[in-house]
N, C-alpha and C. Protein backbone atom coordinates (compact mmCIF):
# COMPACT_ATOMS: atom_id res chain seq x y z
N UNK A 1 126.70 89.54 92.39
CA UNK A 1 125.31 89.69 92.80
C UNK A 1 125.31 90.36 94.17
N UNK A 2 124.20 91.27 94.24
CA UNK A 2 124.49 92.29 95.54
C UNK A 2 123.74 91.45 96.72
N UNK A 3 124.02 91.66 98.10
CA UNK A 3 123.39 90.48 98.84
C UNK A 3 122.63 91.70 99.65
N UNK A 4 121.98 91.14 100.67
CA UNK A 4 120.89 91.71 100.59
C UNK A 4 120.56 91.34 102.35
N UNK A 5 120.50 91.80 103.90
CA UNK A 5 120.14 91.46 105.05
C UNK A 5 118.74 91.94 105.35
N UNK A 6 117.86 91.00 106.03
CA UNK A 6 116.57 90.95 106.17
C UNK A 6 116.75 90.96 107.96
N UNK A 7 115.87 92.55 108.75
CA UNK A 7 116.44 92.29 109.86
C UNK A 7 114.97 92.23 110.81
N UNK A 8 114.84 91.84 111.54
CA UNK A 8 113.60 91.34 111.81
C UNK A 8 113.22 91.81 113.53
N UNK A 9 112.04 93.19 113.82
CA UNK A 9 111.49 93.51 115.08
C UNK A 9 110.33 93.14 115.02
N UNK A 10 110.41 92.19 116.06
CA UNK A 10 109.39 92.12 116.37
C UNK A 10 109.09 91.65 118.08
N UNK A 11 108.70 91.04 118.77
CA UNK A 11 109.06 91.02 120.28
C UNK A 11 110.03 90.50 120.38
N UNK A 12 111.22 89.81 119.35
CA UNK A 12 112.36 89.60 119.98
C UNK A 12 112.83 90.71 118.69
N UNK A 13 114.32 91.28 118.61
CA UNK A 13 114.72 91.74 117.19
C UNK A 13 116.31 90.86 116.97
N UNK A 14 115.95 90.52 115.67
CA UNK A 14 116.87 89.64 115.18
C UNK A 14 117.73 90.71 113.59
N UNK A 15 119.06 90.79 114.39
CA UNK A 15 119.45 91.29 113.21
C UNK A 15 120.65 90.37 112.10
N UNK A 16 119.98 90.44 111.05
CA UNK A 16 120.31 89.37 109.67
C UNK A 16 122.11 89.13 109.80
N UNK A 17 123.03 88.49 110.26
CA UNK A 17 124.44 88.33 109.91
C UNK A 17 124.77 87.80 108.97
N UNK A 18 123.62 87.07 107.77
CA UNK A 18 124.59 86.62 106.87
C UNK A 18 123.91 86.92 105.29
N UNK A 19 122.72 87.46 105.57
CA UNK A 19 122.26 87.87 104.46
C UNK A 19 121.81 86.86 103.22
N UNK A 20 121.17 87.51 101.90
CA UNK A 20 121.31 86.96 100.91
C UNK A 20 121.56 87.42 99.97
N UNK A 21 122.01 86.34 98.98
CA UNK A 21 122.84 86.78 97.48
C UNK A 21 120.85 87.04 96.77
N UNK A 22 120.92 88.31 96.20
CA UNK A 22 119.95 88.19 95.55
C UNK A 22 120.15 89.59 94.40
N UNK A 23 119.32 89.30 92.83
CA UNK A 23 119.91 89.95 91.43
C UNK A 23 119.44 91.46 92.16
N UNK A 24 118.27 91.85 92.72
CA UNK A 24 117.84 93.52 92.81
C UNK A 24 117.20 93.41 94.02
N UNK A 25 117.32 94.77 94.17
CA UNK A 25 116.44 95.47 95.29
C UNK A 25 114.65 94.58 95.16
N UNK A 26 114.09 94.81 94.15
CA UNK A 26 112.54 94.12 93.95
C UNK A 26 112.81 92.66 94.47
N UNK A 27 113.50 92.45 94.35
CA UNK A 27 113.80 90.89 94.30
C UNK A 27 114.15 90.67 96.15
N UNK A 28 114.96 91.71 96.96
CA UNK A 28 114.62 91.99 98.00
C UNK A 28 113.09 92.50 98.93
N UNK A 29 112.72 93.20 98.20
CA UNK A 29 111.44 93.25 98.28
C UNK A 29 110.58 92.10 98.45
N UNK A 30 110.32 91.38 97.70
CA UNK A 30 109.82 90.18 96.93
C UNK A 30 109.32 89.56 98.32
N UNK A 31 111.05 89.00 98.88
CA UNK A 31 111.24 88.19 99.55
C UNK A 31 110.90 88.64 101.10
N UNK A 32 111.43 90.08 101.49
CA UNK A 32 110.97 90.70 102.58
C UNK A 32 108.83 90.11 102.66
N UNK A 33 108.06 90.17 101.40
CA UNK A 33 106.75 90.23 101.84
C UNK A 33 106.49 88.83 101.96
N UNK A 34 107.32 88.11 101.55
CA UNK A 34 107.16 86.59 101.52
C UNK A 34 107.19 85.89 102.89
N UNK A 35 108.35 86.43 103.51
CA UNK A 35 109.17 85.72 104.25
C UNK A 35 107.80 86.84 106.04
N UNK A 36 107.49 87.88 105.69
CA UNK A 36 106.47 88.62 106.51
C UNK A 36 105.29 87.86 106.78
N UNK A 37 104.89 87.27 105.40
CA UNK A 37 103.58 86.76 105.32
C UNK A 37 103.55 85.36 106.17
N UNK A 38 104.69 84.65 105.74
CA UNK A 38 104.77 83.29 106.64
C UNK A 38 104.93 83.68 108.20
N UNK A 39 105.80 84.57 108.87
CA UNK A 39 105.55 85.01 110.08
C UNK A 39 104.11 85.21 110.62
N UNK A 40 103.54 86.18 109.54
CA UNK A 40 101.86 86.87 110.16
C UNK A 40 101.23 85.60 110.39
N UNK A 41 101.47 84.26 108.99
CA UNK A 41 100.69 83.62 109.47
C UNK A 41 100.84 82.96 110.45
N UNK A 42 101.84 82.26 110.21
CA UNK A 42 102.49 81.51 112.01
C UNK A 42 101.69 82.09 113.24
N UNK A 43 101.95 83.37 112.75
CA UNK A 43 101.70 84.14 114.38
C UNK A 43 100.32 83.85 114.94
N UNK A 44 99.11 83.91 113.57
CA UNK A 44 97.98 83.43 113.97
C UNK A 44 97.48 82.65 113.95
N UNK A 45 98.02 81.78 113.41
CA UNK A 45 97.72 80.78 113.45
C UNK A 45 97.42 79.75 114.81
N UNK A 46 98.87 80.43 115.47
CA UNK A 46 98.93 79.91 116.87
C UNK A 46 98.37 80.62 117.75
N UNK A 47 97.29 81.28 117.21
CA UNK A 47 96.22 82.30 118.40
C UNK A 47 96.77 83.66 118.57
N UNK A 48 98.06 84.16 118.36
CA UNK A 48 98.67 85.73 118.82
C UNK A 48 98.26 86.30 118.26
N UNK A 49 98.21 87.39 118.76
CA UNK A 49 97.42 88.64 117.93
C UNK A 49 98.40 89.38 117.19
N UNK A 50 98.15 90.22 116.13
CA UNK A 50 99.20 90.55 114.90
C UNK A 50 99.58 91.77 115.60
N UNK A 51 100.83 92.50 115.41
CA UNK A 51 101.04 93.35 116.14
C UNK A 51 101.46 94.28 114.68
N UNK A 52 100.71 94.90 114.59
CA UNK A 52 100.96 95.68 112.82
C UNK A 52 102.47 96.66 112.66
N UNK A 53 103.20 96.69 114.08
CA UNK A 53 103.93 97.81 114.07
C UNK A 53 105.42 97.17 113.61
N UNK A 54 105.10 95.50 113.93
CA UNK A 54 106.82 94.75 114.02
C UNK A 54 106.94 94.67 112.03
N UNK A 55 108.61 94.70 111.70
CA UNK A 55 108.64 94.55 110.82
C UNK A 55 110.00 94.05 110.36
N UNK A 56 109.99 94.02 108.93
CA UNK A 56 111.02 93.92 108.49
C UNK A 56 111.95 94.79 107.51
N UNK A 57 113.19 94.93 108.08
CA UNK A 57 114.10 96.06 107.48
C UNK A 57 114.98 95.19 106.62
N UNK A 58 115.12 95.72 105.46
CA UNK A 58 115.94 95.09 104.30
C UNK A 58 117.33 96.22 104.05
N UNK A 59 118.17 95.30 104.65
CA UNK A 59 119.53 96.25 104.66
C UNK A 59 120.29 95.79 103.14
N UNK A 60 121.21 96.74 102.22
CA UNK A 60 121.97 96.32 101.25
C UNK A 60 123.60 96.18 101.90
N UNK A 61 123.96 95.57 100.91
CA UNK A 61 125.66 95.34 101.49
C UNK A 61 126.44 96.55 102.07
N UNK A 62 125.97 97.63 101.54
CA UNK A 62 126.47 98.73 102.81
C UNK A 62 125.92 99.13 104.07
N UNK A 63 124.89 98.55 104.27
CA UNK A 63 124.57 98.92 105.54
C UNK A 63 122.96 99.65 105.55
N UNK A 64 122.51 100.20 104.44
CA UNK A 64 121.77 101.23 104.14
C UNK A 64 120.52 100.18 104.11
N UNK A 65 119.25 100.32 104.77
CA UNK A 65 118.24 100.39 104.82
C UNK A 65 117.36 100.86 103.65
N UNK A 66 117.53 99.97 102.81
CA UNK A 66 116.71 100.21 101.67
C UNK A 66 115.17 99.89 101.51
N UNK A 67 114.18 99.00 102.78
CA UNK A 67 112.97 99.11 102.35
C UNK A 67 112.46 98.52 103.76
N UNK A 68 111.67 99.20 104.26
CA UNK A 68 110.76 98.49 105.31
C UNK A 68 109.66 98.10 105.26
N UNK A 69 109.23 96.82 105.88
CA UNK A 69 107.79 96.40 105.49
C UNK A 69 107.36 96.07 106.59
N UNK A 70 106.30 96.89 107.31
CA UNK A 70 105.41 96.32 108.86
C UNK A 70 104.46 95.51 108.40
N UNK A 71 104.29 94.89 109.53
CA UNK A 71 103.29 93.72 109.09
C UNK A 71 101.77 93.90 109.18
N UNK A 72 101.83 95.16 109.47
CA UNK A 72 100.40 96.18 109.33
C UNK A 72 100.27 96.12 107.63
N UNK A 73 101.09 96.17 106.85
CA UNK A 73 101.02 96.71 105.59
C UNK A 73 100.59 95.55 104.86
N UNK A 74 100.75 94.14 105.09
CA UNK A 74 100.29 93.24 104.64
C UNK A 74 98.80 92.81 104.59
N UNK A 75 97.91 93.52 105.40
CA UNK A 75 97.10 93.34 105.63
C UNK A 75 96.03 94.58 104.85
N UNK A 76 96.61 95.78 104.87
CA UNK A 76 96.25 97.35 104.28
C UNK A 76 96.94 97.16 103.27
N UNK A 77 97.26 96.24 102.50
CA UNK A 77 97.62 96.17 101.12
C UNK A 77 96.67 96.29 100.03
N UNK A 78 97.02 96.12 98.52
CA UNK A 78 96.31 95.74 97.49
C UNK A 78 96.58 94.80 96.80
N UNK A 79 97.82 93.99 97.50
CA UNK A 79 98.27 92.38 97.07
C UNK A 79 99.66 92.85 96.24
N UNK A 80 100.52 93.88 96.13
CA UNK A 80 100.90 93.88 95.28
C UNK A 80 102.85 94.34 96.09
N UNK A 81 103.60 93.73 95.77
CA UNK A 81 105.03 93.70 96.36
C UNK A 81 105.61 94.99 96.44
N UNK A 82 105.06 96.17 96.08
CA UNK A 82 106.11 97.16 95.43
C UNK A 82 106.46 97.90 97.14
């Protein structure tokens, strides 16, 4: 199973060291808008204002940057993961 690093800018940047085992890229995806959405909300929850530009980069086991998702896009969405 191909694993999959989720790397995360936003006012601090955190880059993923251990990744996850996951079956596909969508399935990376998936989880990149999942794991965005609980941040956005956190963020406002606690009063901060959303900063649409921070995001998340989904690296594959080589290194390659296979999908970015700003947290602008969650919001200018149509609900839908792709």
């Amino acid at each position: 199973m191909p694993k999959f690093y989720f790397d995360l800018y936003n006012d601090v940047d955190t880059v993923d060291q251990e990744g996850v085992e996951l079956p596909d890229e969508p399935s990376a995806r998936k989880m990149a808008w999942t794991a965005a959405a609980q941040l956005v909300a956190d963020q406002l929850m606690s009063g901060r204002r959303l900063n649409p530009r921070h995001r998340i980069e989904v690296r594959d086991d080589e290194g390659r940057t296979v999908y970015t998702l700003h947290f602008g896009d969650l919001i200018e969405s149509d609900g839908s993961a792709a």
